[in-house]
Protein backbone atom coordinates (compact mmCIF):
# COMPACT_ATOMS: atom_id res chain seq x y z
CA UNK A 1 -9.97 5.26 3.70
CA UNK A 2 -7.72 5.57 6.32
CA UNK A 3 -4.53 3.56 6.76
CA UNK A 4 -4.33 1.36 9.73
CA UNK A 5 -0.56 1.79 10.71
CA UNK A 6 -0.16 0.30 14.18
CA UNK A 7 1.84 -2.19 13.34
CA UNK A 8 3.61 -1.56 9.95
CA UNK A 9 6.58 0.24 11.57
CA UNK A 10 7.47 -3.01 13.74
CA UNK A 11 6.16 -5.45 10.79
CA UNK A 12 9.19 -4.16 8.51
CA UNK A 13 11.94 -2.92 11.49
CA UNK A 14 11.72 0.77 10.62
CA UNK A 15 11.80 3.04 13.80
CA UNK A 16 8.48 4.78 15.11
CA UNK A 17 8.59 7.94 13.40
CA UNK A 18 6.59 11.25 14.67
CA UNK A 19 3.38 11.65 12.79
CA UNK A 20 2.52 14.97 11.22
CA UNK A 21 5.54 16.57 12.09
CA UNK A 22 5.99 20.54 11.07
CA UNK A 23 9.34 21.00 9.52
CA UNK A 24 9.02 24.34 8.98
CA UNK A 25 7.79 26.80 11.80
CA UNK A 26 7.02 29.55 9.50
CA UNK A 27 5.10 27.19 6.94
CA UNK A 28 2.41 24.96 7.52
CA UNK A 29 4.11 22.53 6.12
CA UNK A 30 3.85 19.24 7.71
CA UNK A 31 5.49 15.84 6.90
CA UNK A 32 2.68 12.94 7.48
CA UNK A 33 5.81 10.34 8.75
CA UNK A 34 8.84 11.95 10.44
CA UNK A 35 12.42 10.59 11.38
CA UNK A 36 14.02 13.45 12.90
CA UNK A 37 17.25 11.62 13.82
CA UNK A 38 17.95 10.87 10.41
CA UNK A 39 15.94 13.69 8.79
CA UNK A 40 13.72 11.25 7.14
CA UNK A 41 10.25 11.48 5.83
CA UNK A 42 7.28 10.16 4.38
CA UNK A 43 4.46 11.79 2.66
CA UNK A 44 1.13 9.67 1.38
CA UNK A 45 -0.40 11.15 -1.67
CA UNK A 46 -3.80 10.01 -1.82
CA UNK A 47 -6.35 10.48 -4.65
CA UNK A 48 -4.04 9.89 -7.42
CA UNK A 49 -5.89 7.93 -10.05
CA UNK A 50 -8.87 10.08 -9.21
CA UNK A 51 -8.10 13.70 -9.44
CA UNK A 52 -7.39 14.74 -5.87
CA UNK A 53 -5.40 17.35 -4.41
CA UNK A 54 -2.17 15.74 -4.90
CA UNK A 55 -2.80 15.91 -8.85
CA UNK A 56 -3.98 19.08 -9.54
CA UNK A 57 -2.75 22.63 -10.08
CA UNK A 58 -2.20 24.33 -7.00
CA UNK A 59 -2.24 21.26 -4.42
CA UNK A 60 0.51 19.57 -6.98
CA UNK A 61 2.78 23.25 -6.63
CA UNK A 62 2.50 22.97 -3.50
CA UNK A 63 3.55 19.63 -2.82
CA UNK A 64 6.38 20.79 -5.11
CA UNK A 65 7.46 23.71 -3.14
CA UNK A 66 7.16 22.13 0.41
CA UNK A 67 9.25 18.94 -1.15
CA UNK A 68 12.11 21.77 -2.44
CA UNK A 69 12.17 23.45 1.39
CA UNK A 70 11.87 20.30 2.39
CA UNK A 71 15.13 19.14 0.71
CA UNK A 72 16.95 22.59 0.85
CA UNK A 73 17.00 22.24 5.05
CA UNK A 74 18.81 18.88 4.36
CA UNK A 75 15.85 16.25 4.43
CA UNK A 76 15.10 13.28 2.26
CA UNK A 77 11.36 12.78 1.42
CA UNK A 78 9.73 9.69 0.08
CA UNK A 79 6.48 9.74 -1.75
CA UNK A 80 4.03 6.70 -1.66
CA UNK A 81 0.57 6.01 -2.58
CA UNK A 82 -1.64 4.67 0.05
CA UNK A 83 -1.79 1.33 -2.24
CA UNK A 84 1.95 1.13 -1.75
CA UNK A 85 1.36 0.95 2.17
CA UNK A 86 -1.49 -1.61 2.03
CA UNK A 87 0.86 -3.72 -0.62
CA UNK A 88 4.06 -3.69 1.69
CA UNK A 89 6.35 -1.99 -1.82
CA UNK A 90 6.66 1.31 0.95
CA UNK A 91 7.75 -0.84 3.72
CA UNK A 92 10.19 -3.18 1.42
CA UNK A 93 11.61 0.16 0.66
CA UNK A 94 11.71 1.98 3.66
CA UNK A 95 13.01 -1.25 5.59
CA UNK A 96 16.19 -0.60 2.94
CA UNK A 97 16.85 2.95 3.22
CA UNK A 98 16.76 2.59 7.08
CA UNK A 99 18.88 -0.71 7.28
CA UNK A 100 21.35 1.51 4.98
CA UNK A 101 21.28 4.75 7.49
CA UNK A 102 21.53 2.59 10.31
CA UNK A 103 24.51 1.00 9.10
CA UNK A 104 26.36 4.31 7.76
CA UNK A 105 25.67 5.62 11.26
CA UNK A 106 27.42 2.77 12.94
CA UNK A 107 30.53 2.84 10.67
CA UNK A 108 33.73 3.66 12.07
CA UNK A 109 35.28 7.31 11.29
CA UNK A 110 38.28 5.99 8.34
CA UNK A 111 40.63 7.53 11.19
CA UNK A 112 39.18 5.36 13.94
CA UNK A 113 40.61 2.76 11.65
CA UNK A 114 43.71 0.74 11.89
């Protein structure tokens, strides 16, 4: 089933991110949800309760070694479910972790102060 997204990002304030985004030239490793300004993304592991790539062998070491290149180059990944989407738990989360970068990116420099 395919999530409709059209209006999730504006439904919970989180910016429009760039879909499938490849964060690694050499790789074809791709992020499904991607904030490059605040090297953000999203990945939606589907097939979970059933079996599906995201649970076995090689598609779970794989997940596991883009996630680690992933974070080594300085990015934070979140992991949801497609349930979590259709439920709104991935948007009540990802509404607070960009309310919280937005805010640390506004605050003045401790020497801009006083």
């Amino acid at each position: 089933m395919k999530l409709n997204l059209s209006d999730f990002w504006s439904l919970f304030s989180i910016p429009e991110p760039v879909v499938e985004y490849k964060f690694l030239t050499d790789r074809r490793f791709r992020f499904d949800f991607a904030w490059l300004k605040y090297r953000i993304a999203v990945e939606i592991n589907g097939g979970v309760f059933i079996g599906g790539r995201h649970t076995r062998g090689y598609g779970y070491q794989r997940d596991m070694e883009k996630l680690n290149l992933a974070q080594a180059a300085g990015w934070k990944v979140f992991q949801f479910t497609p349930q979590q989407f259709k439920n709104g738990e991935a948007g009540e989360f990802l509404e607070e972790i960009f309310r919280k970068e937005i805010d640390e990116n506004h605050r003045p420099h401790p020497s801009q102060i006083g």
